[in-house]
C-alpha atoms as a PDB file:
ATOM      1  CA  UNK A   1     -15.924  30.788  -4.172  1.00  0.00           C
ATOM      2  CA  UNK A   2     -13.666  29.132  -5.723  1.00  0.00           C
ATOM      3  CA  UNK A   3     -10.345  28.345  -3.295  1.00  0.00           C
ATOM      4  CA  UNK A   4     -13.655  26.885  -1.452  1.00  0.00           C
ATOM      5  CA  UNK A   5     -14.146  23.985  -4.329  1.00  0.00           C
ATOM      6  CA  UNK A   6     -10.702  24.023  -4.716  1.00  0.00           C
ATOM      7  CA  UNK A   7     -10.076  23.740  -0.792  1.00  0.00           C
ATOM      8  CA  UNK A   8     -13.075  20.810  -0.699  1.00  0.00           C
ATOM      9  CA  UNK A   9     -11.563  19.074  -4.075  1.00  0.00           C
ATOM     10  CA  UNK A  10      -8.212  18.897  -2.541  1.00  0.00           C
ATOM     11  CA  UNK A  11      -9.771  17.476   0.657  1.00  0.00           C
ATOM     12  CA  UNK A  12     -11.477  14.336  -0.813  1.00  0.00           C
ATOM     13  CA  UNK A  13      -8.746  14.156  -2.713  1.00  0.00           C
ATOM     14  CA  UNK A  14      -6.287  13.756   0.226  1.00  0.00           C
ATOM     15  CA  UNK A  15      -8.385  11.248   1.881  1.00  0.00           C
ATOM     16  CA  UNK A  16      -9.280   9.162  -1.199  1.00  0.00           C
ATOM     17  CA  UNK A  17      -7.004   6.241  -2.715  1.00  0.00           C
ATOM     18  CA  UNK A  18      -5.906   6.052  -6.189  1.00  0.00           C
ATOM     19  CA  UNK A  19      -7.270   2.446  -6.234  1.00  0.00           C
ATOM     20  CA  UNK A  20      -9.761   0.193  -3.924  1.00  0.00           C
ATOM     21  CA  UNK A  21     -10.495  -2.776  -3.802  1.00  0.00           C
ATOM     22  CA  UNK A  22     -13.281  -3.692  -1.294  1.00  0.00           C
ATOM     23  CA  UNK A  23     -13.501  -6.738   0.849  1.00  0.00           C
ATOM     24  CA  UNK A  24     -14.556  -9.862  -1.254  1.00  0.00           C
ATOM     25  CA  UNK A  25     -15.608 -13.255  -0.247  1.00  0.00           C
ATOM     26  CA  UNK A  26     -14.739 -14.384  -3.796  1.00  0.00           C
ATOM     27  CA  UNK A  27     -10.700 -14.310  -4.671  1.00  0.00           C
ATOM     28  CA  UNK A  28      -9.444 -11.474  -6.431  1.00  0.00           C
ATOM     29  CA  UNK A  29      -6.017 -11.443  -8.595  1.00  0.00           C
ATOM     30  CA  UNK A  30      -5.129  -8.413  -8.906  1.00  0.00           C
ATOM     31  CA  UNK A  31      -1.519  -7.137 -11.447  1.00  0.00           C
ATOM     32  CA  UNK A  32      -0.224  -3.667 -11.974  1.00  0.00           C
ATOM     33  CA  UNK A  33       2.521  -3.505 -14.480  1.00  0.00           C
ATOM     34  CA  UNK A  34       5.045  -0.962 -15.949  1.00  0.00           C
ATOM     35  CA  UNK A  35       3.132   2.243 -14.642  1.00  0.00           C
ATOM     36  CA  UNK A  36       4.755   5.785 -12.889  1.00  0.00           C
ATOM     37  CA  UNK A  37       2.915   7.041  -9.851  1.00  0.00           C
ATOM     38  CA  UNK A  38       4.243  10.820  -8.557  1.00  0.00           C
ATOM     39  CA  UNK A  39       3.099  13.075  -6.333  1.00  0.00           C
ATOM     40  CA  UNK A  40       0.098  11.335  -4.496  1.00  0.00           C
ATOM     41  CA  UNK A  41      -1.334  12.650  -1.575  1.00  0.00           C
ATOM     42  CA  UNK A  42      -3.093   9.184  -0.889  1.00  0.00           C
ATOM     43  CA  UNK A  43      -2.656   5.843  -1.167  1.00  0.00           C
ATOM     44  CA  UNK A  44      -2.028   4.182  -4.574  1.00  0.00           C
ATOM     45  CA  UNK A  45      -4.047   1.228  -3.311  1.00  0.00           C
ATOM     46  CA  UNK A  46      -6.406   0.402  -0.512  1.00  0.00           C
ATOM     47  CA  UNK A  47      -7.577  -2.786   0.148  1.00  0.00           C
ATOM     48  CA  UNK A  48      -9.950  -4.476   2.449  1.00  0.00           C
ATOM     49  CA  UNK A  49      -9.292  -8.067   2.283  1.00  0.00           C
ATOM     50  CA  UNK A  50      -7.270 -10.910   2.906  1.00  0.00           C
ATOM     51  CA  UNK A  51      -8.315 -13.228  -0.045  1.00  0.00           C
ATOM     52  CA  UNK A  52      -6.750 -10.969  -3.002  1.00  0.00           C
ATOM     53  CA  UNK A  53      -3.506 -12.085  -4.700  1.00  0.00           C
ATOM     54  CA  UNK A  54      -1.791  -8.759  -5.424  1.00  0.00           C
ATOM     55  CA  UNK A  55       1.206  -8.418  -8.178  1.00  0.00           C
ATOM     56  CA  UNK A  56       2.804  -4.764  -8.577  1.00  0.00           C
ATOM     57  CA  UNK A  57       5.844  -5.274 -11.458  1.00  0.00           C
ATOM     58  CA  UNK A  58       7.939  -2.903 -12.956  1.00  0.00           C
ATOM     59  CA  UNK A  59       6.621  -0.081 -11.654  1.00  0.00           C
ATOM     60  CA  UNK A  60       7.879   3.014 -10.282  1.00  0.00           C
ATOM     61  CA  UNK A  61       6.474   5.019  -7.053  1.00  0.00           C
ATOM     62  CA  UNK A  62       7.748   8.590  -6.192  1.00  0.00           C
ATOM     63  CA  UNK A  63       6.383  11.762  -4.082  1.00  0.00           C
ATOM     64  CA  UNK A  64       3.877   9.942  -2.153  1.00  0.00           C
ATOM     65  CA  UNK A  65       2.366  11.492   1.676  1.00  0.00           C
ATOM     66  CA  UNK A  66       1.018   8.426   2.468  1.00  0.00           C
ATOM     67  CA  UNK A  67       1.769   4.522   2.355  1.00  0.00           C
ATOM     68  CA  UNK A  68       1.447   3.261  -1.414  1.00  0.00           C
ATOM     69  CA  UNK A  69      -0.080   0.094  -0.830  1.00  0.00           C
ATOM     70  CA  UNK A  70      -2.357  -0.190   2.203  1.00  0.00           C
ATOM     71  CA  UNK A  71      -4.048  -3.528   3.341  1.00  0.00           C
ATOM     72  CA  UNK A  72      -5.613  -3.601   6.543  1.00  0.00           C
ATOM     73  CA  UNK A  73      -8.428  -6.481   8.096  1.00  0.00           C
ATOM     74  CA  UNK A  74     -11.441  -3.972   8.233  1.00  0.00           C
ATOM     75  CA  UNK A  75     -13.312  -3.605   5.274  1.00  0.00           C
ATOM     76  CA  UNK A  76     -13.810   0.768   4.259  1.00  0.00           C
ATOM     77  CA  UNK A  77     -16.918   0.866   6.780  1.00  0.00           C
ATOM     78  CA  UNK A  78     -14.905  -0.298   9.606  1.00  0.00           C
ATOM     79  CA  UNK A  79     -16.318  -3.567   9.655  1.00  0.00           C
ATOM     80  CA  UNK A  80     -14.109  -6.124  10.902  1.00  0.00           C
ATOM     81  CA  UNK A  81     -14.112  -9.708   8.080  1.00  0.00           C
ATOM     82  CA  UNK A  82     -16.203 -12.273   9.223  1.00  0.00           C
ATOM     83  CA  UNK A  83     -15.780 -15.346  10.377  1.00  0.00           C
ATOM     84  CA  UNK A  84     -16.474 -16.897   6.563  1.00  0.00           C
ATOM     85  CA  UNK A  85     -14.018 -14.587   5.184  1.00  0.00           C
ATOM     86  CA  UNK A  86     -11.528 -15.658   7.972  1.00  0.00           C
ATOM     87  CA  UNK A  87     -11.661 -19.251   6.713  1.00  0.00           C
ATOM     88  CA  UNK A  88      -9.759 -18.608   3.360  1.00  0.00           C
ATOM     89  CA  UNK A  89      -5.953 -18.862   2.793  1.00  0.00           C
ATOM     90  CA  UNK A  90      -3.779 -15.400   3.274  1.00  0.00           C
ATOM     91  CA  UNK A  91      -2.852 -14.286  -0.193  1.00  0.00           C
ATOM     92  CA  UNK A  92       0.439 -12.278  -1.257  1.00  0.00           C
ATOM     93  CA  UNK A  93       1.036  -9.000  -2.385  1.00  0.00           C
ATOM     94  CA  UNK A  94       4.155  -9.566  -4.658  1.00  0.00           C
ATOM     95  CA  UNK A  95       6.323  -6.636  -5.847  1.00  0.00           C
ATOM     96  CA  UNK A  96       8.924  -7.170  -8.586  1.00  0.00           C
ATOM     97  CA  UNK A  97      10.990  -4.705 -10.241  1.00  0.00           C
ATOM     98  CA  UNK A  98       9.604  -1.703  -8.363  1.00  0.00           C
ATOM     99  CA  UNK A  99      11.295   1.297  -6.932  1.00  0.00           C
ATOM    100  CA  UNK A 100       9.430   3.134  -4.116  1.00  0.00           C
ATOM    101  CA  UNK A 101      11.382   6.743  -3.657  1.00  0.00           C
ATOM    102  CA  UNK A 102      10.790   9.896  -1.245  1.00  0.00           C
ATOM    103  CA  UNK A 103       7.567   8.827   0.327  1.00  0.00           C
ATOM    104  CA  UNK A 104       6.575  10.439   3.810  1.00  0.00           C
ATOM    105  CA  UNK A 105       3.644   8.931   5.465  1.00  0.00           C
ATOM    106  CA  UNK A 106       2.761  11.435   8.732  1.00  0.00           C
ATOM    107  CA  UNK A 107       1.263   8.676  11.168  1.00  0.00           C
ATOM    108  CA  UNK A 108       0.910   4.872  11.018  1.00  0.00           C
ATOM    109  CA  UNK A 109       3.265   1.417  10.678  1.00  0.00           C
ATOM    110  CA  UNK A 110       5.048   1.177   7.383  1.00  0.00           C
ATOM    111  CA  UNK A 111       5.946   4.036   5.305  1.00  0.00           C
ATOM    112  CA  UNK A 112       5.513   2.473   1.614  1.00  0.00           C
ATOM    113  CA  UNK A 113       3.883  -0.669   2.505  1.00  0.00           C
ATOM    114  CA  UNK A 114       1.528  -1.892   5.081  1.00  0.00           C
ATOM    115  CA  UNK A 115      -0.142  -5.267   4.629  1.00  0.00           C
ATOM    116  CA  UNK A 116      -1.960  -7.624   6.807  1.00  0.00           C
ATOM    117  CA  UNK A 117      -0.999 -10.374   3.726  1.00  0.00           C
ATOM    118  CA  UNK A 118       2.537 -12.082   3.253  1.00  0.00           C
ATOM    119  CA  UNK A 119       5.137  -9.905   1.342  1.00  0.00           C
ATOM    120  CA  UNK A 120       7.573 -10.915  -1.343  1.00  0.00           C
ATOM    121  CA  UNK A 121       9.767  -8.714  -2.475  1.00  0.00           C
ATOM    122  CA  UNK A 122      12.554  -9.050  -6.112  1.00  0.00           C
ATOM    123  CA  UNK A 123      14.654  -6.596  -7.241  1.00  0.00           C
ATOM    124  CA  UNK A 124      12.737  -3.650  -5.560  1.00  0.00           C
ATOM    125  CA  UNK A 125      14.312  -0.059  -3.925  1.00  0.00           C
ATOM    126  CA  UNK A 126      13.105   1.546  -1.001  1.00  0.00           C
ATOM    127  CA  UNK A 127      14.729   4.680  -1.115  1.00  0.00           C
ATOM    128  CA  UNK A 128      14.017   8.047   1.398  1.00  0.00           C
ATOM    129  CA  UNK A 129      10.708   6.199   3.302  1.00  0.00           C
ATOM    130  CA  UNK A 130       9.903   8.112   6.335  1.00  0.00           C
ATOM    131  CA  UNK A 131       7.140   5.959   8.324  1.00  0.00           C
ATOM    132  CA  UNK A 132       6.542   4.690  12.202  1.00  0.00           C
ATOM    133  CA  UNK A 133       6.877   1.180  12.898  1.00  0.00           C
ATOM    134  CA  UNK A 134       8.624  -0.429   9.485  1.00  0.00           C
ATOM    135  CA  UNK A 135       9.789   2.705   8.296  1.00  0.00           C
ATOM    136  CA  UNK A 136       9.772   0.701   4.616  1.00  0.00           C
ATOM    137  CA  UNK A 137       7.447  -2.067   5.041  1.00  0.00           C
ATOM    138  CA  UNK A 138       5.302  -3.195   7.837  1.00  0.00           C
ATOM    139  CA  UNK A 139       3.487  -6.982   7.578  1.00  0.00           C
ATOM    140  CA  UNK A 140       1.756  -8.875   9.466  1.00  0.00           C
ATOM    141  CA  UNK A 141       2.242 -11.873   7.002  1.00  0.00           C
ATOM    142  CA  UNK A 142       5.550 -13.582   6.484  1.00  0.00           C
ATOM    143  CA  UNK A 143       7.819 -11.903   4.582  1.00  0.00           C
ATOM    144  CA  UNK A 144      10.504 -12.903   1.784  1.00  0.00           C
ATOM    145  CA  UNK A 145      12.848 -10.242   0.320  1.00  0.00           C
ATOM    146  CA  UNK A 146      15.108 -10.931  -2.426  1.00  0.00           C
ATOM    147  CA  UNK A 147      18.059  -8.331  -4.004  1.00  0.00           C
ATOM    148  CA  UNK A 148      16.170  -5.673  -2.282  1.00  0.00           C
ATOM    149  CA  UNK A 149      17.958  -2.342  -1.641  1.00  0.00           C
ATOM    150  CA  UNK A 150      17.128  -0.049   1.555  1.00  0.00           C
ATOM    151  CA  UNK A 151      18.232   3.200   1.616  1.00  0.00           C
ATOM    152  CA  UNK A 152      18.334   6.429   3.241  1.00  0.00           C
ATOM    153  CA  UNK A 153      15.186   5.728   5.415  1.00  0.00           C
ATOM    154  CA  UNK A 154      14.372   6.072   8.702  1.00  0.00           C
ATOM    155  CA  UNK A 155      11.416   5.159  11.296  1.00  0.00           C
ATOM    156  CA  UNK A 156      10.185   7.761  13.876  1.00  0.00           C
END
């Protein structure tokens, strides 16, 4: 009785993120700062929106089986945004100061970051990223890197 709590604990755990933020009509600014993630079997953060300004600084990301930050266009139901939400300006998600180590996503584009917003990235590491299209990062935004290290990662 109970590896079967244990087995159904670990299973909505797997699935879950860390962090959501729904899709919002109204602009969210979002900042993470000076915090150590390890060991995740989700996402850190989850997102379903294109009008959130996202700042991650000075953080550190390690041991992850699945992207850290993950932005897509459909909100969790699978809805697709509206034509109202469409209408407002594509935010960033900003990283500064992070390091992003031995992270293995199994299936998917980008193995630490996947965002439908424009990426800027200062003084960051990407270090052992195993992912499918953009092993590291995958964007559909522009993107602006700056003093950002790659290393040891590789795209499948």
């Amino acid at each position: 009785m109970n590896i079967t709590l244990l087995s159904l604990t670990l299973s909505s755990l797997h699935s879950s993120p860390f962090l959501s933020l729904p899709g919002q009509i109204n602009k969210i600014n979002f900042k993470v700062k000076n915090i150590y993630c390890s060991n995740f079997f989700g996402n850190f953060l989850r997102t379903g929106s294109i009008n959130e300004d996202i700042l991650i600084k000075n953080s550190h990301f390690t041991g992850f089986l699945d992207r850290v930050v993950y932005s897509n266009q459909e909100n969790f139901f699978g809805e697709k945004f509206s034509e109202q939400q469409r209408t407002y300006k594509i935010e960033n998600t900003r990283l500064e100061n992070c390091v992003f180590s031995n992270i293995k996503t199994s299936g998917g584009n980008g193995g630490a970051i996947f965002t439908i917003r424009n990426l800027i990235a200062k003084n960051c590491e990407f270090n052992g990223i195993t992912g499918h299209i953009g092993a590291c990062i995958y964007t559909c935004g522009k993107m602006d890197l700056s003093n950002t290290i790659f290393a040891n990662s590789k795209g499948y």
